[in-house]
PDB file of N, CA and C in Angstrom:
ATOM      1  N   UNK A   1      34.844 -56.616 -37.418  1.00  0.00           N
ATOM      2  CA  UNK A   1      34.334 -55.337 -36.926  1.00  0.00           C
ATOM      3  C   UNK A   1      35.507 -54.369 -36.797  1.00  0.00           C
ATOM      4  N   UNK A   2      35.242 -53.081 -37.329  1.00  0.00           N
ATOM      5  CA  UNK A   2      36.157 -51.971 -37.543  1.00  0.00           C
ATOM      6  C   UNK A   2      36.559 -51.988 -35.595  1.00  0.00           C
ATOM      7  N   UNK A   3      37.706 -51.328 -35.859  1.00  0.00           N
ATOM      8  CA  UNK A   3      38.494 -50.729 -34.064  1.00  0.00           C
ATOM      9  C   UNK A   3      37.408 -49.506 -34.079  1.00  0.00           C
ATOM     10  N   UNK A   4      37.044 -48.947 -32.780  1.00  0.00           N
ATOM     11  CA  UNK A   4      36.162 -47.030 -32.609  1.00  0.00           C
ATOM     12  C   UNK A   4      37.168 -46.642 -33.581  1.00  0.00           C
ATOM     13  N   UNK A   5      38.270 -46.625 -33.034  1.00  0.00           N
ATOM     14  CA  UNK A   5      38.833 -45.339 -33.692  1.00  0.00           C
ATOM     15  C   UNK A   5      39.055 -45.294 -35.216  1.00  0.00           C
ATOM     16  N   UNK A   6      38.553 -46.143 -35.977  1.00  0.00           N
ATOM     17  CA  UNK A   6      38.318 -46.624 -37.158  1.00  0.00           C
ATOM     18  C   UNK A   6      37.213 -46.488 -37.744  1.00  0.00           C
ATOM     19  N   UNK A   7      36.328 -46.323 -36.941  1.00  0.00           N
ATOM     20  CA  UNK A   7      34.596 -46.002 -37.390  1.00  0.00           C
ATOM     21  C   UNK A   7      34.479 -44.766 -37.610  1.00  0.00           C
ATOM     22  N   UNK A   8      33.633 -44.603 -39.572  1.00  0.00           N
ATOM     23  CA  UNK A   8      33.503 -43.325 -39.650  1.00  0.00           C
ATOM     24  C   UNK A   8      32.396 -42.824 -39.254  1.00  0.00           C
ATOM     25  N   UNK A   9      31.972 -41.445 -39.254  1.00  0.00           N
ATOM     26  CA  UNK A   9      30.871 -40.592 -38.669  1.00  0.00           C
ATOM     27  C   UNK A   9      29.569 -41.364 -39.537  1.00  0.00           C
ATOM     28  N   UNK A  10      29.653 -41.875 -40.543  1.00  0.00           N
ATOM     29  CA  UNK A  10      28.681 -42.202 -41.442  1.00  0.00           C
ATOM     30  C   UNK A  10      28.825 -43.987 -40.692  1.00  0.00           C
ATOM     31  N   UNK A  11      29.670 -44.710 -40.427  1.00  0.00           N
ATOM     32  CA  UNK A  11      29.531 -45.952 -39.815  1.00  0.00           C
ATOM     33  C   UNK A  11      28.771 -45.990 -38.489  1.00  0.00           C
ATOM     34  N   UNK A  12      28.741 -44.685 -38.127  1.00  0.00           N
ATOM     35  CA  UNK A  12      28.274 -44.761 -36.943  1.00  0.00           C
ATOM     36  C   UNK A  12      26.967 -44.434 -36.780  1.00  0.00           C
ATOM     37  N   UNK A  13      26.323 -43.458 -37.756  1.00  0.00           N
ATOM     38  CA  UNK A  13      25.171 -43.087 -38.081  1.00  0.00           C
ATOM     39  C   UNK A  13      24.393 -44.605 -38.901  1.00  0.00           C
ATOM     40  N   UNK A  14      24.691 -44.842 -39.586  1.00  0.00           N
ATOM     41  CA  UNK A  14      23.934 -45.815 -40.608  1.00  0.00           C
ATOM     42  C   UNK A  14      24.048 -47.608 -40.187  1.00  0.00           C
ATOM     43  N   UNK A  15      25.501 -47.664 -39.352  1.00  0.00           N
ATOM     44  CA  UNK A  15      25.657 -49.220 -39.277  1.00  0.00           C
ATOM     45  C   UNK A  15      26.223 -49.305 -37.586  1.00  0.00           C
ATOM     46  N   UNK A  16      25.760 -48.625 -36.569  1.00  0.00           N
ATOM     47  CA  UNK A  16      26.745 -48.857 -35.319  1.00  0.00           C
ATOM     48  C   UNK A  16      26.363 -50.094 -34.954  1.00  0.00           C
ATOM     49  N   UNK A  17      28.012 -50.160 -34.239  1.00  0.00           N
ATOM     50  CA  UNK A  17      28.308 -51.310 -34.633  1.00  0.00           C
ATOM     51  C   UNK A  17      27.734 -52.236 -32.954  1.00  0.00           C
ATOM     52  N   UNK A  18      26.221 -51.362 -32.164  1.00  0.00           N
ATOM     53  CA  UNK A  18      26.055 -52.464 -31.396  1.00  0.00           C
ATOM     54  C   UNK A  18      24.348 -52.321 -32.148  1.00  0.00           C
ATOM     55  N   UNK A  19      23.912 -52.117 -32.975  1.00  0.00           N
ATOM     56  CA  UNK A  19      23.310 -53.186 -33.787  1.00  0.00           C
ATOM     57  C   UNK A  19      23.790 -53.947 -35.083  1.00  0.00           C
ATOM     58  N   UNK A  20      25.178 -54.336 -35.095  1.00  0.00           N
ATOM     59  CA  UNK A  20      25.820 -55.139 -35.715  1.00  0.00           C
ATOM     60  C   UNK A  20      26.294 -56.450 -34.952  1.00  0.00           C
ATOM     61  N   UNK A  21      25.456 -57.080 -34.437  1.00  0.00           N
ATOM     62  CA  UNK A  21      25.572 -58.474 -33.919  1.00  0.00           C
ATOM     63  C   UNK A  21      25.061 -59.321 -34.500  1.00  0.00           C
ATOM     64  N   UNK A  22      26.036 -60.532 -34.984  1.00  0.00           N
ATOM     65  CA  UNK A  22      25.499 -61.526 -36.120  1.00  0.00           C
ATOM     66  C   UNK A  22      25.698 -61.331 -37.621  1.00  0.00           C
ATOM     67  N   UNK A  23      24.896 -62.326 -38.116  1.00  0.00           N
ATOM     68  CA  UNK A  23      24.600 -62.012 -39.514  1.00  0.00           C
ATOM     69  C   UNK A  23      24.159 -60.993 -40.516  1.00  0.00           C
ATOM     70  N   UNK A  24      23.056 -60.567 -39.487  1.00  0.00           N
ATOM     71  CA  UNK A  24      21.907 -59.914 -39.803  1.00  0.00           C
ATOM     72  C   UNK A  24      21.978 -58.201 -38.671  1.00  0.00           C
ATOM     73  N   UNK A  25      21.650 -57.110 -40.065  1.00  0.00           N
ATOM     74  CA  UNK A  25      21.698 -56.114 -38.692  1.00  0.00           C
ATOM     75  C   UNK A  25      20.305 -55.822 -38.254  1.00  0.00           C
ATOM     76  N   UNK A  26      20.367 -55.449 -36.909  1.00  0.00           N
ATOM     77  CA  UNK A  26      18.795 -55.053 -36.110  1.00  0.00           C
ATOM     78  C   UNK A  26      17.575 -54.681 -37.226  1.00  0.00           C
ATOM     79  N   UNK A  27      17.968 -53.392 -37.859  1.00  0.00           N
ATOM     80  CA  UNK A  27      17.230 -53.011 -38.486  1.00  0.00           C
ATOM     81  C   UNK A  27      16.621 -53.875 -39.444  1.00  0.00           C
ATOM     82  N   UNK A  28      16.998 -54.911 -39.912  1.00  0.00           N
ATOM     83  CA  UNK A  28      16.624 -56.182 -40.737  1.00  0.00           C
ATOM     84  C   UNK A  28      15.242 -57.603 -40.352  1.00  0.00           C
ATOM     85  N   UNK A  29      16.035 -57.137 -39.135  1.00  0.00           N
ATOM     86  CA  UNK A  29      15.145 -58.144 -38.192  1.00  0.00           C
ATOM     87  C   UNK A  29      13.773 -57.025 -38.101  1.00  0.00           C
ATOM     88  N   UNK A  30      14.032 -56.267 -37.546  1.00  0.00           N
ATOM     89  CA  UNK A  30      12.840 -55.169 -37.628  1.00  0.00           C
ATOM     90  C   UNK A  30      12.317 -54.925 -38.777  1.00  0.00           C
ATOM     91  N   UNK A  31      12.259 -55.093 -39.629  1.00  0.00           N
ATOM     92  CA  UNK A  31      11.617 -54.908 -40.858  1.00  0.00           C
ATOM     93  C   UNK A  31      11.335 -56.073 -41.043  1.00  0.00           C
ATOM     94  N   UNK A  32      11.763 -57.696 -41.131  1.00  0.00           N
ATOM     95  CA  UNK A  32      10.851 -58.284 -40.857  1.00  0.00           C
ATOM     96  C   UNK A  32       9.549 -58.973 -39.682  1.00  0.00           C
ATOM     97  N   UNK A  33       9.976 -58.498 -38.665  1.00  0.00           N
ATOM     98  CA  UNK A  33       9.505 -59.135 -37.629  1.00  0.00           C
ATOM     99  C   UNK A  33       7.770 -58.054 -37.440  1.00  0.00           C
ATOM    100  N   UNK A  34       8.181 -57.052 -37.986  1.00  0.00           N
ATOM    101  CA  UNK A  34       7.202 -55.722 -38.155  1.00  0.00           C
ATOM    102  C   UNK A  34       6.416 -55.860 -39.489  1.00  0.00           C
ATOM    103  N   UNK A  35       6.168 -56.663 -40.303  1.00  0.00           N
ATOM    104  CA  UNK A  35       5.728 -56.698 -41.273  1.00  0.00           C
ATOM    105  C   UNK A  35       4.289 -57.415 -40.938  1.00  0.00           C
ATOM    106  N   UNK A  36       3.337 -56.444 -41.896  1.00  0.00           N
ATOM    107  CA  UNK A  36       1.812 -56.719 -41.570  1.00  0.00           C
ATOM    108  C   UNK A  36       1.482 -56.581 -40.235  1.00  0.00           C
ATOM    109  N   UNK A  37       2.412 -55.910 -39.479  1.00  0.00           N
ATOM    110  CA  UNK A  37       1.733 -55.064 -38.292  1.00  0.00           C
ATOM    111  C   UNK A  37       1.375 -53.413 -38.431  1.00  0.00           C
ATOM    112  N   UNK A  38       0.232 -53.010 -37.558  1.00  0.00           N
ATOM    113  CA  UNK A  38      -0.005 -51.856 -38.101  1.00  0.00           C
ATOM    114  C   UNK A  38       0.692 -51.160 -36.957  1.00  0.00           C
ATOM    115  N   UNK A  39       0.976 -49.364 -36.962  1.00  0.00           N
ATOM    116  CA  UNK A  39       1.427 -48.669 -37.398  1.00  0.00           C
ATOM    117  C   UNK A  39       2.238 -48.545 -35.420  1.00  0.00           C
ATOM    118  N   UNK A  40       1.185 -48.824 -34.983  1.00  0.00           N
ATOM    119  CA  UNK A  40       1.465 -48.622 -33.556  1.00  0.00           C
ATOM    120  C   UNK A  40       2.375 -50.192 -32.865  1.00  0.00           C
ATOM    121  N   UNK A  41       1.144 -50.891 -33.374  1.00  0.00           N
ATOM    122  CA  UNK A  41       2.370 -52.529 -32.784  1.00  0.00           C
ATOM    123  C   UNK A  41       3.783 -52.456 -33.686  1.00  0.00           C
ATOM    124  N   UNK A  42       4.024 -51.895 -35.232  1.00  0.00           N
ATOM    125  CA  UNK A  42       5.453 -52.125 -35.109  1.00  0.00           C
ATOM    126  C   UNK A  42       6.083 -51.408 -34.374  1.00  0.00           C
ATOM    127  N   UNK A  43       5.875 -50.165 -34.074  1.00  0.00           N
ATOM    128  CA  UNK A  43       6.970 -49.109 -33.450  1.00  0.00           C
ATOM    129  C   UNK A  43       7.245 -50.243 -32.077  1.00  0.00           C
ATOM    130  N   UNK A  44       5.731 -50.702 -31.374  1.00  0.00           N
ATOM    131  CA  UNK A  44       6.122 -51.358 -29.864  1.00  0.00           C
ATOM    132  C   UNK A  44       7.193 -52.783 -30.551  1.00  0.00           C
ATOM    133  N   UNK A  45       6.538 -53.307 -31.136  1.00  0.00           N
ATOM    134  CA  UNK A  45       8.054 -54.533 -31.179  1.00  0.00           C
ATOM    135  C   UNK A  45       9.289 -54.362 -31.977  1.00  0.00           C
ATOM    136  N   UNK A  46       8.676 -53.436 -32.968  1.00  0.00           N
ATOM    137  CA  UNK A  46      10.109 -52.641 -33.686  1.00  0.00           C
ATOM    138  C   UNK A  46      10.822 -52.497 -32.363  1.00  0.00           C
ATOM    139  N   UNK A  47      10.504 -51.429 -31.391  1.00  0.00           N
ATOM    140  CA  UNK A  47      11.464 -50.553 -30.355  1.00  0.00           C
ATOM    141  C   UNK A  47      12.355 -51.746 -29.285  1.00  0.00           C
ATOM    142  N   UNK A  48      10.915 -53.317 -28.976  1.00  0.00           N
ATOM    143  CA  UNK A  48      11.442 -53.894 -27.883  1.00  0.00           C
ATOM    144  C   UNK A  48      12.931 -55.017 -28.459  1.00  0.00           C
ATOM    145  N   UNK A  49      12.501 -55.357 -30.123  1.00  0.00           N
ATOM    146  CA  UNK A  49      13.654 -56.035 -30.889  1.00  0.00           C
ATOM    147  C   UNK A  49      15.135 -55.235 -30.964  1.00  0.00           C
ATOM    148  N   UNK A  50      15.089 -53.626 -30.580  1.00  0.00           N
ATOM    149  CA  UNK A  50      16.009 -52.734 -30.909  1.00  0.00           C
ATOM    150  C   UNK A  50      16.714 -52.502 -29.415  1.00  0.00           C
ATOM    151  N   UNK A  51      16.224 -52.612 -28.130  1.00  0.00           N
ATOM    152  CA  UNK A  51      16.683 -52.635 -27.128  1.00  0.00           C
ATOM    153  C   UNK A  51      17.099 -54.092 -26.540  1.00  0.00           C
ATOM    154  N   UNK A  52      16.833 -54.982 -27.178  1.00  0.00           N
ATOM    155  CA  UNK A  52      16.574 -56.705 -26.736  1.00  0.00           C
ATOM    156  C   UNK A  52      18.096 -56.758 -27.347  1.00  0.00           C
ATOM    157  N   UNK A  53      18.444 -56.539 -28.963  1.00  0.00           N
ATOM    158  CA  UNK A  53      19.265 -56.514 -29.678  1.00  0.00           C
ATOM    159  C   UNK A  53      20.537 -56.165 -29.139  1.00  0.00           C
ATOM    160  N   UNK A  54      20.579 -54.715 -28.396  1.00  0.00           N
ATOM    161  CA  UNK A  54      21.346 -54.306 -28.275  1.00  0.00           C
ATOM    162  C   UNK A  54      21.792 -54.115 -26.748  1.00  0.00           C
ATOM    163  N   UNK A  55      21.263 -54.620 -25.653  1.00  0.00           N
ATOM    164  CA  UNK A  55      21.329 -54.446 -24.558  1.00  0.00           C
ATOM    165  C   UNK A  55      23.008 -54.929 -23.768  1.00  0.00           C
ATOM    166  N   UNK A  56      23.406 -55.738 -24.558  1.00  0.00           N
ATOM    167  CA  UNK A  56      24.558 -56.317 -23.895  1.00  0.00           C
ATOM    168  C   UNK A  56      25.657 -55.462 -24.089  1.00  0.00           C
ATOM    169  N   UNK A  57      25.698 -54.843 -25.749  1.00  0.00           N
ATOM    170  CA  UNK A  57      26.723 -53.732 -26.696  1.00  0.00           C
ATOM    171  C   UNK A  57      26.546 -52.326 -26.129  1.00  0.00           C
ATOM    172  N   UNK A  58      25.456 -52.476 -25.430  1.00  0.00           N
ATOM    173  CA  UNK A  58      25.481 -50.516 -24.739  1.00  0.00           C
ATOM    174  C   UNK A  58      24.577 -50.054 -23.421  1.00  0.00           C
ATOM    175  N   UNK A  59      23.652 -50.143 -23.275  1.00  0.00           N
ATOM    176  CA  UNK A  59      23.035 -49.988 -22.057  1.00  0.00           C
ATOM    177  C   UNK A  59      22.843 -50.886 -20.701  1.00  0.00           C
ATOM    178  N   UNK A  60      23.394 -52.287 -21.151  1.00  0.00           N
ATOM    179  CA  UNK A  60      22.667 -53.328 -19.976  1.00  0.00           C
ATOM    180  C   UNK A  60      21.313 -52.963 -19.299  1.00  0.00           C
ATOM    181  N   UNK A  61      21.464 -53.465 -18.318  1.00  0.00           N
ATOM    182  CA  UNK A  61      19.712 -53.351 -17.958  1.00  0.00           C
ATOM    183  C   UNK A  61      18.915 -52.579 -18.446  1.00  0.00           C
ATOM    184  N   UNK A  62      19.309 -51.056 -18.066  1.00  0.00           N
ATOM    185  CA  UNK A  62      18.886 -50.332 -18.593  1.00  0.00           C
ATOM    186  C   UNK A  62      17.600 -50.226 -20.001  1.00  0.00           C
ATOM    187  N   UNK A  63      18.632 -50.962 -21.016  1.00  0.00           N
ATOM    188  CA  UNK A  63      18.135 -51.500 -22.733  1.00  0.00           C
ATOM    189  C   UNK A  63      16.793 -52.501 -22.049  1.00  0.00           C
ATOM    190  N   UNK A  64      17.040 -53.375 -21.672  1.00  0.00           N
ATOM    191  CA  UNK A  64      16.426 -54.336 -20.889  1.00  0.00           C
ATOM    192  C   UNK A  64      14.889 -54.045 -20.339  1.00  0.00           C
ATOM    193  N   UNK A  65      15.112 -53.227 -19.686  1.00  0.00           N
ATOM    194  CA  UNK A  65      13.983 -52.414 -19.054  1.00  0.00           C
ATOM    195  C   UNK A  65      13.338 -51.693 -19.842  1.00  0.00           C
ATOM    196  N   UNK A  66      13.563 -51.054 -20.910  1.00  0.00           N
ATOM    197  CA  UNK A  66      13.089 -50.387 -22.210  1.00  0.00           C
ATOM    198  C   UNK A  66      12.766 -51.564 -22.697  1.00  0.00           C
ATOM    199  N   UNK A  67      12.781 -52.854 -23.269  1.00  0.00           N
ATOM    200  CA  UNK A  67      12.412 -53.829 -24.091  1.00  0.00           C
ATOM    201  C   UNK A  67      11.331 -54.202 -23.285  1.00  0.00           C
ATOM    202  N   UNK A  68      11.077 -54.019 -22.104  1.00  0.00           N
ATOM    203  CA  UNK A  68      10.056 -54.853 -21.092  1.00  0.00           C
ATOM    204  C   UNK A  68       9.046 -54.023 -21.253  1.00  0.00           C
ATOM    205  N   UNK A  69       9.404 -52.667 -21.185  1.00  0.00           N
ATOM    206  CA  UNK A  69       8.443 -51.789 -21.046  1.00  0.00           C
ATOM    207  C   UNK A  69       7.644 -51.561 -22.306  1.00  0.00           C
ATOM    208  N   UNK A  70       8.440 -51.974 -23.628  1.00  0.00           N
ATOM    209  CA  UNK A  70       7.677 -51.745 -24.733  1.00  0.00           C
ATOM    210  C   UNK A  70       6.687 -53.248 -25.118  1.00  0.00           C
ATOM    211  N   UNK A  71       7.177 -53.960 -24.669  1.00  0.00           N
ATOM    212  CA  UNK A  71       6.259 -55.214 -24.402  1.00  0.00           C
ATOM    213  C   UNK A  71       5.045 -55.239 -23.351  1.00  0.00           C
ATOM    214  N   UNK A  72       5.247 -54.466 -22.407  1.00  0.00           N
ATOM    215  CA  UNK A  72       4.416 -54.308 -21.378  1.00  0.00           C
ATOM    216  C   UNK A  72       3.118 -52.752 -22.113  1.00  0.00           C
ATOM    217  N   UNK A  73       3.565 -52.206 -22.884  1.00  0.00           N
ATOM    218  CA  UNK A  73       2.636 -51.188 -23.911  1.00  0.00           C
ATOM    219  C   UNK A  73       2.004 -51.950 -25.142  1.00  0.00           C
ATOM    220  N   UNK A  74       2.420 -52.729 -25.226  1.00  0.00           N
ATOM    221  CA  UNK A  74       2.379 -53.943 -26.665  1.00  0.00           C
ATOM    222  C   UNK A  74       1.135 -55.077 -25.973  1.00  0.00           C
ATOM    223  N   UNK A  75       1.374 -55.165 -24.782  1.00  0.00           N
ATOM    224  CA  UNK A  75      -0.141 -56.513 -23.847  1.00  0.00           C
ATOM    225  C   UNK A  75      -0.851 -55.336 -23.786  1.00  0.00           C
ATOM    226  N   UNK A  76      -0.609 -54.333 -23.512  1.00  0.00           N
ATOM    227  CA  UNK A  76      -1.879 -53.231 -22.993  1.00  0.00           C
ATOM    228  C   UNK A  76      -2.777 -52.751 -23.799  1.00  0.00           C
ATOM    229  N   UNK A  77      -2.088 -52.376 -25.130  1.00  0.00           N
ATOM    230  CA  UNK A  77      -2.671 -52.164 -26.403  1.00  0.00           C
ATOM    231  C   UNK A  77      -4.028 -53.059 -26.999  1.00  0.00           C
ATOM    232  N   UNK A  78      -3.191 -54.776 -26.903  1.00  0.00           N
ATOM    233  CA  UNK A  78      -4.239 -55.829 -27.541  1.00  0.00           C
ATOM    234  C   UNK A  78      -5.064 -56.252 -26.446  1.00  0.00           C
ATOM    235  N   UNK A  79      -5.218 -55.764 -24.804  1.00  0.00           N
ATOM    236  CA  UNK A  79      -5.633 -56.373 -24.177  1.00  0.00           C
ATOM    237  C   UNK A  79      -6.938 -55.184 -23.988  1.00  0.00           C
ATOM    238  N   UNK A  80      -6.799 -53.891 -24.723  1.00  0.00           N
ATOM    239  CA  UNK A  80      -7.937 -53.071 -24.629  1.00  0.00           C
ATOM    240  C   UNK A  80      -8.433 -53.242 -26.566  1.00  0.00           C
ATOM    241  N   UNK A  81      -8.170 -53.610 -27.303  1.00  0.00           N
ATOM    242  CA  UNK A  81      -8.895 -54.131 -28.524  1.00  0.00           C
ATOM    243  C   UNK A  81      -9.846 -54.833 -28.495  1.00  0.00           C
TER     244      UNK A  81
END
């Protein structure tokens, strides 16, 4: 992983580097984990995989509480279907 002061404006836009944990970047996992969901459940587990992902690299709880909450919109959704 590049030093900040090494990261360009385009590294930071397209690859930052706190969804660069692992193998695999966030956005990867989100595109599969979102597949053959429709339009509203991916955004909710798209959003809770993107705060889950990244909670330790930038927000702590904070991220945390956003992942709960999009899970907690995600039971509410299938529990009125």
């Amino acid at each position: 992983m590049k030093k900040d002061e090494e990261i360009t404006g385009r590294d930071r836009v397209e690859h930052p580097s706190h969804y660069n944990q692992g193998k695999i970047e966030c956005i990867e996992a989100i595109e599969s984990a979102t597949s053959g969901l429709n339009g509203y459940e991916g955004y909710l587990i798209g959003n809770t995989i993107k705060y889950a992902w990244r909670w330790f690299h930038k927000n702590g709880e904070e991220d945390l509480k956003k992942a709960k909450y999009h899970i907690d919109l995600l039971l509410k959704y299938l529990n009125e279907e």
